[in-house]
C-alpha atoms as a PDB file:
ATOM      1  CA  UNK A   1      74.709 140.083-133.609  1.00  0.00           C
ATOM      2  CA  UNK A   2      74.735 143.638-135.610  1.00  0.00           C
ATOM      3  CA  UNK A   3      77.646 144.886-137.235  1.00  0.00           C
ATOM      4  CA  UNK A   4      77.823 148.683-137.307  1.00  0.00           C
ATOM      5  CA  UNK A   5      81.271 148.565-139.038  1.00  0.00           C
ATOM      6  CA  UNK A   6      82.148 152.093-137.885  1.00  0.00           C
ATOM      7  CA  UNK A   7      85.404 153.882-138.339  1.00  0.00           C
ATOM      8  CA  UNK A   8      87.143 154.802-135.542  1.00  0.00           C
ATOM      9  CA  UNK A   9      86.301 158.420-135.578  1.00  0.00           C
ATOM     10  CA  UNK A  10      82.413 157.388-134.465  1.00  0.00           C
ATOM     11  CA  UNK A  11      83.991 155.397-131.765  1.00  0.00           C
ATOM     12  CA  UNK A  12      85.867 158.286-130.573  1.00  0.00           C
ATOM     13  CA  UNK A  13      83.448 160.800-131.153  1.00  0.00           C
ATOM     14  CA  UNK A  14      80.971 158.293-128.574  1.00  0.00           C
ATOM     15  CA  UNK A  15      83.411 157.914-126.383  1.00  0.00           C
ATOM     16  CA  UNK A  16      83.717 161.339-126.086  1.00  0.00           C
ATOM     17  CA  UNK A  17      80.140 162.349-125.453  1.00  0.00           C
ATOM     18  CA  UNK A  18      79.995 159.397-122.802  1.00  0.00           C
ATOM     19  CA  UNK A  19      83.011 161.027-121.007  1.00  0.00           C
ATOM     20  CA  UNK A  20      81.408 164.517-121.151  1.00  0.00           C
ATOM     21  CA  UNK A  21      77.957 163.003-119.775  1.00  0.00           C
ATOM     22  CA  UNK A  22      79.756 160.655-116.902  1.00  0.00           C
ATOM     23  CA  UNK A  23      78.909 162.552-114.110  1.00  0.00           C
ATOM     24  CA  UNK A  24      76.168 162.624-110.791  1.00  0.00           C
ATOM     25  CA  UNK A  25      75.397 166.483-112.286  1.00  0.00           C
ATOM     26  CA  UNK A  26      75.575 166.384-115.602  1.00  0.00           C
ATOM     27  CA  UNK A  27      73.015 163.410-115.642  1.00  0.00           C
ATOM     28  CA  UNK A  28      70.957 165.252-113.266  1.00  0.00           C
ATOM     29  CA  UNK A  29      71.418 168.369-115.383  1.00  0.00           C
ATOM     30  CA  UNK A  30      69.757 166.141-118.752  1.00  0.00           C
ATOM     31  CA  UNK A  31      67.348 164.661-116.722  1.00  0.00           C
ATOM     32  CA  UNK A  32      65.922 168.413-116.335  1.00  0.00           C
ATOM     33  CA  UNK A  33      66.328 169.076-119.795  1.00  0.00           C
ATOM     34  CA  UNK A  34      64.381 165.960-120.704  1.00  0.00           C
ATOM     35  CA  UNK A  35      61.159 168.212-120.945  1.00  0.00           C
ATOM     36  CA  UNK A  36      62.133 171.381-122.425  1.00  0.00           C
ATOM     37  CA  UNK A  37      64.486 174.481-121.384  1.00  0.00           C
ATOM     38  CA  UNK A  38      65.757 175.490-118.246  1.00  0.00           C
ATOM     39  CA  UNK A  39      67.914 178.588-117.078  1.00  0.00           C
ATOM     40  CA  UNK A  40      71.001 178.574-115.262  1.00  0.00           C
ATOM     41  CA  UNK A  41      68.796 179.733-112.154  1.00  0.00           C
ATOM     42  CA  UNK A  42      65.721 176.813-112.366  1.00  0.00           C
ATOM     43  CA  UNK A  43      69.080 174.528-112.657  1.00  0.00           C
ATOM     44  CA  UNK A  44      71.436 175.384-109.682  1.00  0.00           C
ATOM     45  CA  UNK A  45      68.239 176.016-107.627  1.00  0.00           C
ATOM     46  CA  UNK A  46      66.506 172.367-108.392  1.00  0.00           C
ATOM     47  CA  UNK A  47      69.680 170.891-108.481  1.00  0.00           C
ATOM     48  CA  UNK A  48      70.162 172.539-104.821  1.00  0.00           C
ATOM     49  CA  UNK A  49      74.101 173.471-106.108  1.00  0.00           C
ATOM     50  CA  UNK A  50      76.098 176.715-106.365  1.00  0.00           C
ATOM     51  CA  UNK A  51      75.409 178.615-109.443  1.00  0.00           C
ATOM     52  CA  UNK A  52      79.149 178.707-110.650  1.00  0.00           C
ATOM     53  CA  UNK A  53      79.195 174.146-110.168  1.00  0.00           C
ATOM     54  CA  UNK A  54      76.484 174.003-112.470  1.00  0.00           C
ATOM     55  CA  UNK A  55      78.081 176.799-114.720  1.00  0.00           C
ATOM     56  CA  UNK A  56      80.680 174.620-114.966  1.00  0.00           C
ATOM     57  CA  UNK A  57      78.965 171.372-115.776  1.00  0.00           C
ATOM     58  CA  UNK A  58      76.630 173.516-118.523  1.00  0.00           C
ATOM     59  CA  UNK A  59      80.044 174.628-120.309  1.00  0.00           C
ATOM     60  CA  UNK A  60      80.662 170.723-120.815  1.00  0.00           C
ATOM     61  CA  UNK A  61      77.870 169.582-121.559  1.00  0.00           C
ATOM     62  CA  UNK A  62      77.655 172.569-124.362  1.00  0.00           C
ATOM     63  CA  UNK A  63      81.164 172.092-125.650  1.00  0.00           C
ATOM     64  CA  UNK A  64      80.408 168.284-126.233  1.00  0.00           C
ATOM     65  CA  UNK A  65      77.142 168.858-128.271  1.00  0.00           C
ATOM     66  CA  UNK A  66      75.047 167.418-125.441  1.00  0.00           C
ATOM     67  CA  UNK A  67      73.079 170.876-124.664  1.00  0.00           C
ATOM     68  CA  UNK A  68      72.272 173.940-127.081  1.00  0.00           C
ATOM     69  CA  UNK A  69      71.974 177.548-124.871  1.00  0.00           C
ATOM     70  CA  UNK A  70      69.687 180.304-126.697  1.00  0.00           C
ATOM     71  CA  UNK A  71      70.750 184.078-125.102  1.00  0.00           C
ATOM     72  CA  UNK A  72      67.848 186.019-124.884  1.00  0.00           C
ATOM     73  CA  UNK A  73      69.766 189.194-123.373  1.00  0.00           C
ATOM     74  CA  UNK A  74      71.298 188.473-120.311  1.00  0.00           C
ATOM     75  CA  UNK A  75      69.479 184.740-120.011  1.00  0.00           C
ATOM     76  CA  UNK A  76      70.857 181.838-121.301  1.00  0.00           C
ATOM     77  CA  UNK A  77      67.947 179.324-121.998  1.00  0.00           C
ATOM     78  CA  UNK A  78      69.701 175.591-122.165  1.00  0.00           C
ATOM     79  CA  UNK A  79      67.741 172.993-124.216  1.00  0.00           C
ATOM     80  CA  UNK A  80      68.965 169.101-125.111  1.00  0.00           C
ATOM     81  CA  UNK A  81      71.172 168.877-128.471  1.00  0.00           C
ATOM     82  CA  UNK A  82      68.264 166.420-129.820  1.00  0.00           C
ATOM     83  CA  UNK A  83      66.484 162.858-129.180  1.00  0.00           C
ATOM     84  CA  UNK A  84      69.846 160.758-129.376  1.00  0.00           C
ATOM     85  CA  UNK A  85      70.666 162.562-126.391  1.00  0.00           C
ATOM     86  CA  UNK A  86      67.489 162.012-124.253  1.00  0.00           C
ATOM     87  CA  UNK A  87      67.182 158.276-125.416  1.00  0.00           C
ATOM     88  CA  UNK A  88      71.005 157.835-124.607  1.00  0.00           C
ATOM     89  CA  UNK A  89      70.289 158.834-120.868  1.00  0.00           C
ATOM     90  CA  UNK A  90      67.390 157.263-120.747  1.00  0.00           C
ATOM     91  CA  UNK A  91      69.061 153.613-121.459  1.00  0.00           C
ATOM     92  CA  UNK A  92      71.715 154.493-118.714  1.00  0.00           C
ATOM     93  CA  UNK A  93      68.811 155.379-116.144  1.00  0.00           C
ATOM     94  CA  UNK A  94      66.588 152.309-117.269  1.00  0.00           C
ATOM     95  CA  UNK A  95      69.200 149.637-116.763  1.00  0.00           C
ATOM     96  CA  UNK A  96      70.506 151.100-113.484  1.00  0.00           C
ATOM     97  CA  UNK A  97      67.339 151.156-112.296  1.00  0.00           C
ATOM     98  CA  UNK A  98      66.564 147.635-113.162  1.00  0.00           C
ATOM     99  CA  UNK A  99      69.157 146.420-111.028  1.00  0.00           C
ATOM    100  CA  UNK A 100      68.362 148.254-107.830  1.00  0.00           C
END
């Protein structure tokens, strides 16, 4: 077995961005993100949700680091934080899906 030896601000700042990605929506939301940037718009319409619920769940995800948003005037363009991210969801989705 691997010891990380981490401190316990790395195990509170993981068990922090777990929290903000434990979620039906929020998952959903990354899983869209997974291959490139979306607007609020392509979100709450492909997600089939009101535009204020996914709103919501983008504010989250952004204030845990999970999502960047570029403003190009009124448009907010949402992207993945980086790779950790994707590869993070990825292992959730690969080992649910392995039991099913």
């Amino acid at each position: 077995m691997i010891s990380l030896s981490c401190n316990s601000d790395v195990y509170e700042k993981s068990s922090e961005l777990l929290k903000a990605i434990a979620h039906p929506v929020r998952l959903q939301i990354i899983d869209r993100l997974r291959d490139g940037s979306c607007n609020v718009t392509s979100l709450y319409k492909g997600l089939k949700l009101p535009q204020s619920t996914v709103s919501q769940h983008l504010a989250r995800l952004k204030s845990a680091g999970v999502i960047s948003g570029i403003r190009n005037g009124n448009e907010v363009t949402y992207n993945l934080a980086n790779d950790e991210i994707k590869n993070v969801f990825l292992l959730l989705i690969k080992s649910q899906n392995s039991n099913i």
